[in-house]
C-alpha atoms as a PDB file:
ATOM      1  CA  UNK A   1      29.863 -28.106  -6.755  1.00  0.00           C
ATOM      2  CA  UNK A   2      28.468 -30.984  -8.496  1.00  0.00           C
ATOM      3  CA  UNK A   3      26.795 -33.262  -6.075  1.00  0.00           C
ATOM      4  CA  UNK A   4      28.609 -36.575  -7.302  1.00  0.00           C
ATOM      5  CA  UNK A   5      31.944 -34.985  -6.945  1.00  0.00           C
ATOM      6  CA  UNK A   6      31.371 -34.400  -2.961  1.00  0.00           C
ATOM      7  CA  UNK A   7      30.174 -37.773  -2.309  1.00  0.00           C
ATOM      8  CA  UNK A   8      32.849 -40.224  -4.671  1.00  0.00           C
ATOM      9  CA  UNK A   9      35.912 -37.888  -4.355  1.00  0.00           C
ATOM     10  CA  UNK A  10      38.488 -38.947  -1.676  1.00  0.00           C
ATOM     11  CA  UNK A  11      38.479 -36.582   1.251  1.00  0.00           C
ATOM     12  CA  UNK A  12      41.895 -35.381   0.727  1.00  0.00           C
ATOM     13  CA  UNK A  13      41.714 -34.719  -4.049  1.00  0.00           C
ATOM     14  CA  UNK A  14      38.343 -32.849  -2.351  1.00  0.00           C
ATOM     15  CA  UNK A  15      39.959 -30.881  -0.232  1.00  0.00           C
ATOM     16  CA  UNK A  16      42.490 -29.701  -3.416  1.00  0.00           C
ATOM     17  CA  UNK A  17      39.577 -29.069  -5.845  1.00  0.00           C
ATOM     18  CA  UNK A  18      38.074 -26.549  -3.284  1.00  0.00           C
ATOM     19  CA  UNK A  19      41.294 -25.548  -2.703  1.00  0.00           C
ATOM     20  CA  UNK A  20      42.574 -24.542  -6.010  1.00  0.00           C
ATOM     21  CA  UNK A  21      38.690 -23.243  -6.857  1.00  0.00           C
ATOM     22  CA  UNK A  22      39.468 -20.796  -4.215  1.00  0.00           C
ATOM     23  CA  UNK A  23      42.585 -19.734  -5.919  1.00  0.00           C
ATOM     24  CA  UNK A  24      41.005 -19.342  -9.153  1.00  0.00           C
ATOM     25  CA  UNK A  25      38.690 -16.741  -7.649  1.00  0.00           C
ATOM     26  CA  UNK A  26      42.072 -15.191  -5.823  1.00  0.00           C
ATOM     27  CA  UNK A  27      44.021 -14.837  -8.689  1.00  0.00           C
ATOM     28  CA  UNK A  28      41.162 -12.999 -10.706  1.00  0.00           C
ATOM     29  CA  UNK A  29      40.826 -10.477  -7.715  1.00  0.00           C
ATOM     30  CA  UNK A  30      37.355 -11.911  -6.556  1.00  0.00           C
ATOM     31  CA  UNK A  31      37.960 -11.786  -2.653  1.00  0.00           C
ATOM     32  CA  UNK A  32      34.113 -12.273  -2.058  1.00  0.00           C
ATOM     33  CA  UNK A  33      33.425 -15.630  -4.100  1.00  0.00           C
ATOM     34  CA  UNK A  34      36.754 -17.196  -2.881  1.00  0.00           C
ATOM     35  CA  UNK A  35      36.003 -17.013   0.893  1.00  0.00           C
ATOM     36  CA  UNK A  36      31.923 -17.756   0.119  1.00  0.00           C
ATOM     37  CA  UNK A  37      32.522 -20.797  -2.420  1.00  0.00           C
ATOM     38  CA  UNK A  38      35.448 -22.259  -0.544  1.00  0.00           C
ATOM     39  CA  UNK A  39      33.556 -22.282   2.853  1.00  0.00           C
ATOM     40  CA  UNK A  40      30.274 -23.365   1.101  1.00  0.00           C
ATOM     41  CA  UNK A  41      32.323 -26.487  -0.559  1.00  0.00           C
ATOM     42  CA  UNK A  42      34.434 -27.279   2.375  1.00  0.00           C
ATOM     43  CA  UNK A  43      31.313 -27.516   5.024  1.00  0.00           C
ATOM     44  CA  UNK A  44      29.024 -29.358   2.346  1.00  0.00           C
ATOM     45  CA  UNK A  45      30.768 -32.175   3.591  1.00  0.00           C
ATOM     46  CA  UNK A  46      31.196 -32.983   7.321  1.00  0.00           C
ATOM     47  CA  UNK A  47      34.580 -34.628   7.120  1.00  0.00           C
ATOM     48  CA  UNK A  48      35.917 -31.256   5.645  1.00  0.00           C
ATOM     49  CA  UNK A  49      33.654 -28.745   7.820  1.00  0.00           C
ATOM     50  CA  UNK A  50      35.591 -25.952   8.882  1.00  0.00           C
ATOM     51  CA  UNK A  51      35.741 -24.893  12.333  1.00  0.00           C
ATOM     52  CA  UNK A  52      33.752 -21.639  13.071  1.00  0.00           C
ATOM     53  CA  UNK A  53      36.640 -19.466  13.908  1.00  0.00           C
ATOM     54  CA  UNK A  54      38.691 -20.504  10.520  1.00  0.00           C
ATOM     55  CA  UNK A  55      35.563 -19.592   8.572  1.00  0.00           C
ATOM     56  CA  UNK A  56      35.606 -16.293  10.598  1.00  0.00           C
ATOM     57  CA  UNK A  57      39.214 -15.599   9.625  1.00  0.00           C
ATOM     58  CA  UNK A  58      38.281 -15.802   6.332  1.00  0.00           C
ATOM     59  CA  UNK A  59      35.485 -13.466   6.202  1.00  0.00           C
ATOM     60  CA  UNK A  60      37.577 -11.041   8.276  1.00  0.00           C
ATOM     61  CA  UNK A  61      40.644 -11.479   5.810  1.00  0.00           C
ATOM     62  CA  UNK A  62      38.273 -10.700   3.418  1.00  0.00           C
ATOM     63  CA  UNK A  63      37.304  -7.572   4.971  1.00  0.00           C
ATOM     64  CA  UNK A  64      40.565  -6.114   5.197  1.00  0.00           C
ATOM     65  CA  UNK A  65      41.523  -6.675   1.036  1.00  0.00           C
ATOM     66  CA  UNK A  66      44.379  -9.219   2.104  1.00  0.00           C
ATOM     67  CA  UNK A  67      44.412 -11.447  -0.595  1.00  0.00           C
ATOM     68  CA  UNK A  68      47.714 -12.833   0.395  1.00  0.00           C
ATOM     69  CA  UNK A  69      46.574 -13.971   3.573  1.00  0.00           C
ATOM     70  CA  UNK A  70      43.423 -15.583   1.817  1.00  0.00           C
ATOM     71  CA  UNK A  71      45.804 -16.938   0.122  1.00  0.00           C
ATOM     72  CA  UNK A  72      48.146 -18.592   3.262  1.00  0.00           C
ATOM     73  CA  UNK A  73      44.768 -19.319   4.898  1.00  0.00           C
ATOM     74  CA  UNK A  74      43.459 -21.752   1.827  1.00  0.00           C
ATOM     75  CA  UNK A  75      46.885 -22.909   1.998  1.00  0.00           C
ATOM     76  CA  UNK A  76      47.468 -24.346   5.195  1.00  0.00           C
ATOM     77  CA  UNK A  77      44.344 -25.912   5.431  1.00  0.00           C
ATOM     78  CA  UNK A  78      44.291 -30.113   4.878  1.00  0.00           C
END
């Protein structure tokens, strides 16, 4: 992600971007690049960082082809 748009952006129109980059990936069927990009944008900044065991969930979610729970995962995360 462009480097300007993780420093100016408010915390929370950040968090959506990633969010809804994430879901891009989902909706094309591209498990792999949703769980990799959205952790990669969320922890390049520390007031977004995801806790170790969400990032985990992710991967595992990922593992197991459920796109739908990807999908409740990006979801619930503010």
């Amino acid at each position: 992600m462009e480097r300007s748009l993780i420093t100016d952006m408010p915390r929370d129109k950040y968090v959506e971007r990633c969010k809804q980059r994430a879901f891009d990936y989902l909706d094309r069927g591209d498990l792999k690049n949703a769980v990799a990009l959205f952790v990669r944008d969320m922890n390049a900044r520390t007031d977004c960082e995801l806790p170790h065991h969400l990032a985990e969930l992710g991967v595992s979610l990922l593992i197991g082809g459920d796109a739908p729970g990807l999908k409740v995962l990006i979801e619930g995360l503010r």
